[in-house]
Protein backbone atom coordinates (compact mmCIF):
# COMPACT_ATOMS: atom_id res chain seq x y z
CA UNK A 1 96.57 213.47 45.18
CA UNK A 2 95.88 212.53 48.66
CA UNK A 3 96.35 209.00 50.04
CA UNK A 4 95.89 207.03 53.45
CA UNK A 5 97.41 203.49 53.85
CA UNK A 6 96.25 201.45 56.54
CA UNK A 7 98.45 198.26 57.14
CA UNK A 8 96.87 194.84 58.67
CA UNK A 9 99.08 191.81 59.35
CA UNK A 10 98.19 190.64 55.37
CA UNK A 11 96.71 193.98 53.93
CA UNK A 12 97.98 197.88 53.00
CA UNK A 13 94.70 199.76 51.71
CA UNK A 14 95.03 203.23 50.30
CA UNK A 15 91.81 205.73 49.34
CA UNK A 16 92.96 208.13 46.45
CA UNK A 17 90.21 210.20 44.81
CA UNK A 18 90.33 211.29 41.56
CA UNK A 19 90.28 215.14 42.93
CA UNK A 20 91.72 216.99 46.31
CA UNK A 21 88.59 218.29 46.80
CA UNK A 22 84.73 218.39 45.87
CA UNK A 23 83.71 221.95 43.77
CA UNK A 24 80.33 222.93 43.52
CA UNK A 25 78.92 226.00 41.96
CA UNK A 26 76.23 228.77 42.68
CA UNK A 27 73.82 229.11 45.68
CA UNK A 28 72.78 225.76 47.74
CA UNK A 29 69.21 226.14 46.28
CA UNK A 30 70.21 225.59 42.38
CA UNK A 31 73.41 224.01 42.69
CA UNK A 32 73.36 220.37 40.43
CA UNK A 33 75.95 218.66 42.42
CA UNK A 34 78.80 216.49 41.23
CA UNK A 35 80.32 212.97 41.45
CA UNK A 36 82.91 211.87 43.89
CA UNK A 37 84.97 209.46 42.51
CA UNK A 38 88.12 207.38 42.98
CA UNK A 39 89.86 204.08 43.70
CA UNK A 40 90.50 201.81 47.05
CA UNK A 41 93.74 200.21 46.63
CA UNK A 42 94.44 196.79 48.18
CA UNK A 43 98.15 195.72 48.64
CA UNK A 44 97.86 191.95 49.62
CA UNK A 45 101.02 190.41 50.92
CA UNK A 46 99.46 186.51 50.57
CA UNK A 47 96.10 185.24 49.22
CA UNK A 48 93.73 186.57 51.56
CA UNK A 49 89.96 185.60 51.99
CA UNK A 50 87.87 188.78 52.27
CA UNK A 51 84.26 189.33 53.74
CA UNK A 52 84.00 192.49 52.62
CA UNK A 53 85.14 196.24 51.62
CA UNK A 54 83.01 199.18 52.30
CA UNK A 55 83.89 202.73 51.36
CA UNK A 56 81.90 205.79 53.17
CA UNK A 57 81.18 209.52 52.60
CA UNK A 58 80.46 210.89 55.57
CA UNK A 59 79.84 214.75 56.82
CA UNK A 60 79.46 216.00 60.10
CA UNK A 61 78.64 219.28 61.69
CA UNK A 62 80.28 220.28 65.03
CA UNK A 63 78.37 223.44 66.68
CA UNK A 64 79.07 225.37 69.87
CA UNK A 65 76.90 227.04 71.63
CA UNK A 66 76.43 229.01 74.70
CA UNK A 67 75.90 226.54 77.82
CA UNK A 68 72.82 227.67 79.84
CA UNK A 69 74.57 228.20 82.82
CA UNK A 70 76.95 230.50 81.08
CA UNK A 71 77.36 233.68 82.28
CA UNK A 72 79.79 235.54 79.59
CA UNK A 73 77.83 235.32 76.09
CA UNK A 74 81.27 235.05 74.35
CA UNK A 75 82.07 231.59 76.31
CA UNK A 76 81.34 229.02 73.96
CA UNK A 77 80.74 225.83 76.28
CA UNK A 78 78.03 223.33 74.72
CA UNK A 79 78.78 221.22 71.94
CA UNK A 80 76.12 219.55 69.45
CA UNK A 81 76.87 217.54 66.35
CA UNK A 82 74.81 216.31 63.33
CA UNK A 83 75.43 214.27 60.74
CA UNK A 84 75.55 216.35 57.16
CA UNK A 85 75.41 213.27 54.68
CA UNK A 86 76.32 209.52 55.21
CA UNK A 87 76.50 207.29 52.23
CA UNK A 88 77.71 203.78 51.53
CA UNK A 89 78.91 201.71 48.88
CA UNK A 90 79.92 197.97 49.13
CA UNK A 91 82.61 197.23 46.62
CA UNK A 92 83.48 193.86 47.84
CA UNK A 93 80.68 191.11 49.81
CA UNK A 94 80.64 187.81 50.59
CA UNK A 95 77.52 185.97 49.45
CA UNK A 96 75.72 183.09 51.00
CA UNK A 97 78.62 183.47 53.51
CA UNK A 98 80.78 182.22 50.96
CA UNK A 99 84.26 184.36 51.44
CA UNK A 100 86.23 186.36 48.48
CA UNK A 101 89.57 184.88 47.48
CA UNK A 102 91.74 187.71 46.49
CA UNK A 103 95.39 186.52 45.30
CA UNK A 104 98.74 188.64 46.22
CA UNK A 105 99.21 191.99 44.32
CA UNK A 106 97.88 194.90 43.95
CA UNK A 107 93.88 195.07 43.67
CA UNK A 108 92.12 198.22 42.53
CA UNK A 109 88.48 198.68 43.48
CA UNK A 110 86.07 201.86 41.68
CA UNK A 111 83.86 204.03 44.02
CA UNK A 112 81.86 206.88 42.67
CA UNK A 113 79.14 208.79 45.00
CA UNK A 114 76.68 211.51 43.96
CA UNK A 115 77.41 214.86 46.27
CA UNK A 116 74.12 216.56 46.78
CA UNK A 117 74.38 220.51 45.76
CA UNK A 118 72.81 221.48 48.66
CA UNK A 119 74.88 220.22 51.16
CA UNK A 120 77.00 223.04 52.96
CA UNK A 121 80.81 223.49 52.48
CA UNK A 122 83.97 223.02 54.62
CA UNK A 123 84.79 225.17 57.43
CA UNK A 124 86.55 225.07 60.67
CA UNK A 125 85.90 227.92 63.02
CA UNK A 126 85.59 228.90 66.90
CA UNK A 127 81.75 228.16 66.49
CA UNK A 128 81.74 225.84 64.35
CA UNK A 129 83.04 223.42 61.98
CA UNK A 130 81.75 221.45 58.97
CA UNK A 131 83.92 217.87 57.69
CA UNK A 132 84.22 215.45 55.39
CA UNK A 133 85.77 212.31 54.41
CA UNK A 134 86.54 208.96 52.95
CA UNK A 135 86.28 205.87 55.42
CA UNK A 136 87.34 202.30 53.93
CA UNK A 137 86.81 199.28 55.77
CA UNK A 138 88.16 196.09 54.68
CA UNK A 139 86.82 193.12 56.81
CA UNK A 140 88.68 189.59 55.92
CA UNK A 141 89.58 186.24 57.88
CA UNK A 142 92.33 186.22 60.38
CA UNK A 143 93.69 186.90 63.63
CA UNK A 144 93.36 190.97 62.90
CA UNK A 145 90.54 190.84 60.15
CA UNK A 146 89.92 194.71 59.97
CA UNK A 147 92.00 197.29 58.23
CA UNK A 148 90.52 200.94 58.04
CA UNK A 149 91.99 203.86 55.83
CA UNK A 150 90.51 207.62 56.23
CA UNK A 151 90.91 210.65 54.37
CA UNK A 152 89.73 214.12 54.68
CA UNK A 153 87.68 215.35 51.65
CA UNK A 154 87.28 218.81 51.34
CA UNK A 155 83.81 220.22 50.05
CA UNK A 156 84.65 223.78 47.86
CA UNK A 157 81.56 226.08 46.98
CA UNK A 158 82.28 228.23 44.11
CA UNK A 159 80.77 230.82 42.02
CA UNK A 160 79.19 230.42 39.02
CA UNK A 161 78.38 233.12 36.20
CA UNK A 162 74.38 234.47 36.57
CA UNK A 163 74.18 233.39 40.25
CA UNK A 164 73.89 236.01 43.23
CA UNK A 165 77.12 235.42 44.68
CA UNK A 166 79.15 235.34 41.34
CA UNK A 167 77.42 239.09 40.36
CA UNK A 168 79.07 240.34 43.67
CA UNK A 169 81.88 238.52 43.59
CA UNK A 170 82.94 239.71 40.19
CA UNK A 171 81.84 243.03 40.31
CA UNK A 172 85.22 245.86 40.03
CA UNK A 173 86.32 246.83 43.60
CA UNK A 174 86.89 250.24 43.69
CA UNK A 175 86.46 252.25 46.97
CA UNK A 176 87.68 255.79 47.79
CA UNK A 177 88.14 258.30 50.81
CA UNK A 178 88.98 261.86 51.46
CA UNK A 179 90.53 263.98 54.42
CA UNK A 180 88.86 267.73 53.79
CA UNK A 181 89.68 268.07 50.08
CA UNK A 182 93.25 267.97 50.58
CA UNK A 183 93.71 264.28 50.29
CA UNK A 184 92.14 261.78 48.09
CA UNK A 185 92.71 258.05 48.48
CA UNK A 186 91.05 255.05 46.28
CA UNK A 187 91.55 251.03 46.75
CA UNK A 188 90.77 248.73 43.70
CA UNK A 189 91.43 245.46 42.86
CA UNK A 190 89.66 243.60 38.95
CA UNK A 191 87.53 241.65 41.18
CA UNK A 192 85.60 241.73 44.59
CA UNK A 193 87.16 238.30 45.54
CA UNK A 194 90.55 236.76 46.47
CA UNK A 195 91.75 233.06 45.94
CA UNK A 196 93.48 231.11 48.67
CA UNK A 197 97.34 230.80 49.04
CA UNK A 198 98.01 233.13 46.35
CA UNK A 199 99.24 236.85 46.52
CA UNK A 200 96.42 239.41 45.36
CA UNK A 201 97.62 242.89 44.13
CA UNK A 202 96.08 245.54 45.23
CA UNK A 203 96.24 249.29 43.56
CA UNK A 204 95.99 252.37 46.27
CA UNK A 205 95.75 255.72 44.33
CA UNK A 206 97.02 258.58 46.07
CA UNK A 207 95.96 262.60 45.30
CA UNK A 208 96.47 265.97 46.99
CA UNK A 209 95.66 269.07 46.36
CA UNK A 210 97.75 270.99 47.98
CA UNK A 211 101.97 270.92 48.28
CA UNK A 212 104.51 269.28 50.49
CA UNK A 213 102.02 266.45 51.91
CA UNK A 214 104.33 263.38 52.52
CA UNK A 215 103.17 259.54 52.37
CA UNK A 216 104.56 258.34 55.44
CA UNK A 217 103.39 254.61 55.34
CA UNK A 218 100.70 252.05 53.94
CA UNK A 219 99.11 249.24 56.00
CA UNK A 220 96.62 247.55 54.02
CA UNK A 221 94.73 244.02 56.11
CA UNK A 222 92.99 240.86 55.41
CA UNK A 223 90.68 240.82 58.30
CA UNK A 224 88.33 237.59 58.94
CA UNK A 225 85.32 238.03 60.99
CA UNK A 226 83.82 235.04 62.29
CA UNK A 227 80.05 235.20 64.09
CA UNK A 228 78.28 233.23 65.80
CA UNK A 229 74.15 233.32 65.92
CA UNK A 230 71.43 232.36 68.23
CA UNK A 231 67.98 231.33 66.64
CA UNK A 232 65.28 231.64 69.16
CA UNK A 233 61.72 232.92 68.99
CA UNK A 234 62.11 233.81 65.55
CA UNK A 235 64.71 236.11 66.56
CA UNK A 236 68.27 235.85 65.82
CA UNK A 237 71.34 237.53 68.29
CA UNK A 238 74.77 237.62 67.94
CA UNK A 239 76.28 235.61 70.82
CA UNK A 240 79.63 235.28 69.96
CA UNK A 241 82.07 237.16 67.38
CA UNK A 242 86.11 237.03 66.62
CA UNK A 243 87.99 239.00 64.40
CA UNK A 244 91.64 237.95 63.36
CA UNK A 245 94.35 239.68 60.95
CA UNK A 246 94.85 236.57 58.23
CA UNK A 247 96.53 238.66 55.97
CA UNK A 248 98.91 241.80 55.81
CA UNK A 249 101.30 244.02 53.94
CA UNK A 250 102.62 247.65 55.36
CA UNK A 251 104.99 249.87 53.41
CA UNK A 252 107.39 252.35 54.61
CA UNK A 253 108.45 255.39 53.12
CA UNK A 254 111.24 256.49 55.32
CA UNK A 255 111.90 259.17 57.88
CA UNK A 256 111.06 261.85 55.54
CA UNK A 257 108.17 260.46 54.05
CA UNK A 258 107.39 260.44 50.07
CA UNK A 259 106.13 263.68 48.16
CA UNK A 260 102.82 262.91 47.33
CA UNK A 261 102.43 264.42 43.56
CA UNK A 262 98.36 264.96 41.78
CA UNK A 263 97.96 261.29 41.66
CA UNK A 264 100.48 258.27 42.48
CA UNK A 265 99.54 254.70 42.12
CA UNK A 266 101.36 252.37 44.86
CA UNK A 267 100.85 248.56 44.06
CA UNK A 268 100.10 246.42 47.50
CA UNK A 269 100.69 242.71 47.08
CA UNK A 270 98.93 240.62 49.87
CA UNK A 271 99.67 236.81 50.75
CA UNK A 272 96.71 235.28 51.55
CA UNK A 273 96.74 232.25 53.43
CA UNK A 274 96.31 228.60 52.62
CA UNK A 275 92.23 227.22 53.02
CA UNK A 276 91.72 225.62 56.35
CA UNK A 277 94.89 226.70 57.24
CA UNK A 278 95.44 229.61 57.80
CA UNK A 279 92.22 231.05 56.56
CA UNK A 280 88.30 230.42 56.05
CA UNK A 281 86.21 230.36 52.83
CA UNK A 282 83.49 232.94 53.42
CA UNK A 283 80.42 230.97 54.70
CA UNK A 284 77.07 231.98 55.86
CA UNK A 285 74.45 229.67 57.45
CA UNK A 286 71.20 230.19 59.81
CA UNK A 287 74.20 229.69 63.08
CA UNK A 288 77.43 230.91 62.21
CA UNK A 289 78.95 233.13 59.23
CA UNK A 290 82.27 234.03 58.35
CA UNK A 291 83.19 237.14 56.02
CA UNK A 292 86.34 238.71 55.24
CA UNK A 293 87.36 242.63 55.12
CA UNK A 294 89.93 244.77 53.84
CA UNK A 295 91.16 247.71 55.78
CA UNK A 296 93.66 250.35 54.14
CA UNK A 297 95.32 252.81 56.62
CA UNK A 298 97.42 255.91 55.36
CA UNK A 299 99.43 257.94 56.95
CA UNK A 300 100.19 261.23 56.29
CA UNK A 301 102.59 263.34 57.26
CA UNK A 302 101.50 267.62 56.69
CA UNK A 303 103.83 271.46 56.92
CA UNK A 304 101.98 272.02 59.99
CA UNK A 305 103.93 268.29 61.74
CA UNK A 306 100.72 266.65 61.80
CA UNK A 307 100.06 262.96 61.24
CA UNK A 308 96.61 262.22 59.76
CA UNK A 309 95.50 258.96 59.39
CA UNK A 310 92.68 257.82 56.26
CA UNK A 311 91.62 254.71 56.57
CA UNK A 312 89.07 252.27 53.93
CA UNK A 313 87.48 249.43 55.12
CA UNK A 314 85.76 247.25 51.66
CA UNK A 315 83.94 243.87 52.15
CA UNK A 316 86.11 241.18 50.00
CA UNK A 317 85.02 237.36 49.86
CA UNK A 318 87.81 234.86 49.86
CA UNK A 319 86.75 231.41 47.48
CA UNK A 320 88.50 229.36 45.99
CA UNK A 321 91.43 229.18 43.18
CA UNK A 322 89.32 227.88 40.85
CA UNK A 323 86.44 229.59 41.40
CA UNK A 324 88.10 232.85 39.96
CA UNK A 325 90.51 231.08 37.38
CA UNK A 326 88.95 231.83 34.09
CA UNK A 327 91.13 228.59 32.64
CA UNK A 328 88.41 226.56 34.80
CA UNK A 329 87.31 223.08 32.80
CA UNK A 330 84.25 221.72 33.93
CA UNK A 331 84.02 218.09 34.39
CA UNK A 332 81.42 216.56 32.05
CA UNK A 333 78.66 214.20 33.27
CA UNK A 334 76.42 211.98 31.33
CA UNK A 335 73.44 210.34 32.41
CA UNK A 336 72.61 206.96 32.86
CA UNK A 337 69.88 204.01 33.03
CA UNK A 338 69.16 204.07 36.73
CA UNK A 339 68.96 208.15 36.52
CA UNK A 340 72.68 208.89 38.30
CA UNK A 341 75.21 211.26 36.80
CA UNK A 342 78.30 209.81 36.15
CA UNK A 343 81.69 211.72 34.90
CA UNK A 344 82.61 211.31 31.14
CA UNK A 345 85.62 213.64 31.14
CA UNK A 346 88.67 211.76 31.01
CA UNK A 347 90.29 209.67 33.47
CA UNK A 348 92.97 211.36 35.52
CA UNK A 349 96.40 210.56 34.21
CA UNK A 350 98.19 207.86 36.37
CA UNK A 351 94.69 206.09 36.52
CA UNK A 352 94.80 206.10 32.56
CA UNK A 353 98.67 204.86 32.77
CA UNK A 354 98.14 202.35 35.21
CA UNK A 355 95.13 200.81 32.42
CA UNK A 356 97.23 201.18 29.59
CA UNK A 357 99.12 198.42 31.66
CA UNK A 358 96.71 195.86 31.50
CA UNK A 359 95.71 193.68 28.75
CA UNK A 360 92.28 192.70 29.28
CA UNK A 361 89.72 192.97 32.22
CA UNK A 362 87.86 190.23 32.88
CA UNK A 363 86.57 190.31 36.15
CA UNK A 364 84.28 187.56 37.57
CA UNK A 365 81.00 188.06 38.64
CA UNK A 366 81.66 187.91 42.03
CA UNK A 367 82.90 190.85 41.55
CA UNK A 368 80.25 193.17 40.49
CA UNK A 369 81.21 196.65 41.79
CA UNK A 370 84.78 196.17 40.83
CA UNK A 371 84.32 197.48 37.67
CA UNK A 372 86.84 199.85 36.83
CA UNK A 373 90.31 197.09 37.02
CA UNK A 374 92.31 194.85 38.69
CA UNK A 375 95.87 195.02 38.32
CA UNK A 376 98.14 191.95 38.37
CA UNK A 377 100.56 191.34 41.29
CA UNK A 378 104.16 193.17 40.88
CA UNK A 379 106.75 190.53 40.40
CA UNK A 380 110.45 190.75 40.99
């Protein structure tokens, strides 16, 4: 679970949301959207008078573009940036000016924000780069009265079963090549679609027709293209476009090669990358888009010493682990009197420990978004 503390002279303040990251399902346009939710944790050292405790979502877009003056079309030099979503939520506020007294220990304060389906996804790339995260502020009386935490939150778009995306993404990839009718080759894989930081097997099916044709190596890649559009007079242009290995596995079959027989099947096991790390989700928008290939090469060795090469390329979308996992739970939602969805699953596990802890909860009224608990002080 992730965590940020944030120390003040009197203060330690940690965000931890209930999940790593955000998932939403299907296309922008029909997508329902979730709930965000989580604690602020307040580590008071001494009684401490507070003004006031603010948690923020916040999503920003960071586009480049070509600079007017530039001359090369691939030299990305102007910068724009636009706020994605920005909402607030007061969990602690003075009123009438009258400060909160919050006694030493440990103080646990509920957020929950609605996440809009539509709103796009996380990516980092040369063009461009969509973020969000958690922001805490905690404003209290003092010499240093303002203690900030931050945490990246990580929006995931999925697929979801009768949407346009999931009927490609699931479909059987199966793609096959020939060299005369000497040589038949064939790539598959169950599904059209690879998770991050796992390793996918892949199944290349080799045939020949004729005797003494050697396998002399496989090189199957993970390529990631990223592009980068310009919308002008109702025209769009490419303007800038990279294309980087993310992922790759090669087998050798010796000096002499391997007999190819009627038809061999040669498993391929790929690592592909960590998200944000080392690799993009697929993502397409009206200014950038980034899509993912796979290219086999074979090389083949024939009686007459010549080296022939066959090579596939297949489209392939990268999404998330739990996007393909069939063992996917949905969280539940349930709605409420003011028309919000709020989660009804169950509480994540150390949140439910942590309550089992505590006898009662009666919190004061001057408390009113501090709903969820308040744990006592540790003692030693």
């Amino acid at each position: 679970m992730a965590h940020l503390f944030s120390k003040s002279d009197s203060a330690i303040m940690a965000i931890e949301p209930d999940v790593p990251a955000v998932c939403l399902y299907g296309e922008r346009n029909d997508s329902a959207g979730c709930v965000l939710s989580g604690n602020v944790r307040l580590y008071l050292q001494k009684p401490t008078k507070i003004k006031s405790l603010t948690v923020t979502f916040r999503g920003v877009q960071h586009l480049k573009t070509p600079s007017a003056s530039s001359e090369e079309r691939s030299e990305l030099l102007h910068l724009t940036t636009r706020a994605l979503i920005e909402d607030n939520q007061t969990l602690l506020s003075d009123q009438e000016n009258r400060h909160i007294r919050l006694g030493m220990g440990i103080h646990c304060l509920r957020f929950e924000f609605i996440v809009p389906g539509d709103i796009p996804a996380t990516i980092s790339t040369g063009c461009g780069s969509n973020a969000y995260s958690l922001e805490a502020e905690l404003l209290q009386r003092g010499l240093r009265p303002r203690c900030t935490a931050r945490i990246k939150m990580p929006i995931l778009r999925c697929p979801s079963n009768g949407g346009q995306w999931a009927a490609s993404v699931f479909d059987t990839l199966s793609v096959g090549a020939q060299w005369d009718t000497r040589v038949s080759v064939n790539l598959s894989h169950d599904i059209c679609a690879v998770g991050d930081g796992e390793a996918c097997e892949f199944v290349v099916t080799i045939g020949a027709s004729e005797k003494n044709l050697r396998l002399m190596a496989l090189d199957l890649q993970l390529r990631e293209i990223q592009t980068m559009f310009s919308c002008k007079s109702g025209s769009s242009s490419v303007v800038y476009k990279q294309t980087r290995v993310v992922g790759q596995k090669q087998k050798i079959f010796g000096s002499r090669g391997l007999l190819i027989a009627d038809h061999t099947d040669h498993s391929v096991r790929v690592m592909v990358p960590a998200a944000f790390n080392g690799v993009q989700f697929d993502y397409e928008c009206a200014n950038f888009m980034v899509a993912h290939r796979l290219v086999l090469t074979v090389l083949i060795y024939t009686p007459d010493d010549k080296n022939v090469e066959i090579t596939i390329p297949v489209q392939i979308a990268v999404v998330p682990q739990c996007g393909i996992k069939e063992s996917l739970t949905l969280p539940l939602y349930e709605r409420i009197s003011d028309d919000r969805l709020l989660q009804s699953s169950p509480l994540p596990g150390y949140v439910s420990e942590m309550l089992d802890c505590v006898d009662s909860l009666s919190l004061p009224p001057v408390y009113p978004a501090a709903r969820e608990m308040i744990l006592p002080a540790y003692s030693e």
